[in-house]
C-alpha atoms as a PDB file:
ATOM      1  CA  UNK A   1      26.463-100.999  33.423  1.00  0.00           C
ATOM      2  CA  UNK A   2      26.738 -98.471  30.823  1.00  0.00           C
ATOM      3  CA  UNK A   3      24.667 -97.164  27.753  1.00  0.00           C
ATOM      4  CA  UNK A   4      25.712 -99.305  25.364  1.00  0.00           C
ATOM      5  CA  UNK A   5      25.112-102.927  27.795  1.00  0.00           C
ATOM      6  CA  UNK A   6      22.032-101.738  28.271  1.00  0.00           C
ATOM      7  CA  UNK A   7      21.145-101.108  24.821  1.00  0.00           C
ATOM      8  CA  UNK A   8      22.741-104.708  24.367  1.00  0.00           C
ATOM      9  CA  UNK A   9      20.740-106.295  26.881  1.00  0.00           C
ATOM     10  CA  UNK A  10      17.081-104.416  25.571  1.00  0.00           C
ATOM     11  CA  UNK A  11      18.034-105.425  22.474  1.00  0.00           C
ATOM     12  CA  UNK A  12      18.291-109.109  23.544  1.00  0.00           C
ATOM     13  CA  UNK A  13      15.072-108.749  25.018  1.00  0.00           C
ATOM     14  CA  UNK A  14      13.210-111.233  22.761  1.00  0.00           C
ATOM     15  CA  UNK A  15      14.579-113.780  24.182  1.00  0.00           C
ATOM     16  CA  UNK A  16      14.737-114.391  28.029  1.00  0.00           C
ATOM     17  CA  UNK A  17      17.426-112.796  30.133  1.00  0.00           C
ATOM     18  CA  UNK A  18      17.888-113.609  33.288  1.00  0.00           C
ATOM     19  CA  UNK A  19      17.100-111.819  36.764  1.00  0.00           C
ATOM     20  CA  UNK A  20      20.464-110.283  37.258  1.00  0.00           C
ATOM     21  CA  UNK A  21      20.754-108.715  34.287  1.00  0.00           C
ATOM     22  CA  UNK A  22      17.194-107.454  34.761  1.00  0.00           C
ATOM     23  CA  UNK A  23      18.099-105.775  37.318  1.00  0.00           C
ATOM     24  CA  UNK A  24      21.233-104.241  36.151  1.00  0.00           C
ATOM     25  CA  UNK A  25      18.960-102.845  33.041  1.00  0.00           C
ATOM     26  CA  UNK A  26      16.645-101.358  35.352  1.00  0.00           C
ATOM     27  CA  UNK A  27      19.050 -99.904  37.646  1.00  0.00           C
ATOM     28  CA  UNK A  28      20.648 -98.254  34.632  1.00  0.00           C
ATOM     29  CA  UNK A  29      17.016 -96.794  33.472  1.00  0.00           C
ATOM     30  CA  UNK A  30      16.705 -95.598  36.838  1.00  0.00           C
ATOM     31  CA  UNK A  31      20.177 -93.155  36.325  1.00  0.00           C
ATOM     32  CA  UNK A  32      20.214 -92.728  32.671  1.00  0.00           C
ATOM     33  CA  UNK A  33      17.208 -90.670  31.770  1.00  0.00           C
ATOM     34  CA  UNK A  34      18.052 -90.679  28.033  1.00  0.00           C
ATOM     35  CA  UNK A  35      17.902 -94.582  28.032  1.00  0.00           C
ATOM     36  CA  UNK A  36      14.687 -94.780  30.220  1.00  0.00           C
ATOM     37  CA  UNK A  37      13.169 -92.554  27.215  1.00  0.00           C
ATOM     38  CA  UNK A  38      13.835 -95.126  24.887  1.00  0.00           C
ATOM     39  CA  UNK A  39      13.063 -98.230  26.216  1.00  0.00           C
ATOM     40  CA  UNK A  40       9.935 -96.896  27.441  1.00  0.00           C
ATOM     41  CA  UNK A  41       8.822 -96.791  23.688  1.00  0.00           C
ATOM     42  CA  UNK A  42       9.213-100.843  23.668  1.00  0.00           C
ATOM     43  CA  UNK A  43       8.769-101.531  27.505  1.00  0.00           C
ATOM     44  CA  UNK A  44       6.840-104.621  28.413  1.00  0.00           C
ATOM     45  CA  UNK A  45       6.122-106.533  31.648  1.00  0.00           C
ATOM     46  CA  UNK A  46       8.519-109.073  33.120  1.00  0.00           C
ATOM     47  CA  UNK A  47       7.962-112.576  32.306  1.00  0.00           C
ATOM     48  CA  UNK A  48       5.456-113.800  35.048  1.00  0.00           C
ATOM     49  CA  UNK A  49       7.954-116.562  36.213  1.00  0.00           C
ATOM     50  CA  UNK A  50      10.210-113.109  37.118  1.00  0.00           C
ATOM     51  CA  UNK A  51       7.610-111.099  38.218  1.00  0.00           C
ATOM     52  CA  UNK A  52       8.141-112.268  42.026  1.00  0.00           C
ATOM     53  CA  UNK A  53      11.926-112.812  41.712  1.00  0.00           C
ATOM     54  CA  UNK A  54      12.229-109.625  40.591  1.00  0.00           C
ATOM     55  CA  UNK A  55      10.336-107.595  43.274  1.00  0.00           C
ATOM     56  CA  UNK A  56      12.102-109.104  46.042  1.00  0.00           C
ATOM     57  CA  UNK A  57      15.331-107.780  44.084  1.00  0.00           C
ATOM     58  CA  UNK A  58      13.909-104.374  43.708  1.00  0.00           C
ATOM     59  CA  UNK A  59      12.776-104.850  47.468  1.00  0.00           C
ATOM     60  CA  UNK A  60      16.665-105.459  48.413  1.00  0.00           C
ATOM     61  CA  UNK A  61      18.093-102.749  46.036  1.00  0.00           C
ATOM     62  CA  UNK A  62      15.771-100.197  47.698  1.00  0.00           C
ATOM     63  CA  UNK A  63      16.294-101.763  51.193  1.00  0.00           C
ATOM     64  CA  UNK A  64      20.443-101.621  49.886  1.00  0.00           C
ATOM     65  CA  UNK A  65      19.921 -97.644  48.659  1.00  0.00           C
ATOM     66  CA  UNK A  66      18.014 -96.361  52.267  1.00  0.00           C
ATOM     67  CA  UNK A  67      21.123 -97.844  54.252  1.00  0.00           C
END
């Protein structure tokens, strides 16, 4: 994922994406400090029916990074 797909996907944001591309967004914010910067200005929580979905992802990308 690049700068531009992420802006694409934040920009999509008001309406409900779905756990992979989540995740893809967030891994980009984690690498791209220039696009964490901005979406931090309009950042707001996962939808609670992603909230657990998404932590086990984060739980297996970590888990995936360690290795």
């Amino acid at each position: 994922m690049n700068c531009e797909d992420a802006h694409e996907l934040a920009a999509a944001s008001s309406r409900k994406i779905g756990l992979t591309e989540l995740a893809l967004v967030e891994a980009h914010l984690r690498q791209c400090a220039e696009c964490r910067e901005a979406s931090q200005a309009h950042q707001s929580p996962p939808p609670p029916e992603h909230a657990a979905s998404l932590a086990v992802v984060r739980a297996r990308l970590d888990a995936l990074r360690a290795a």
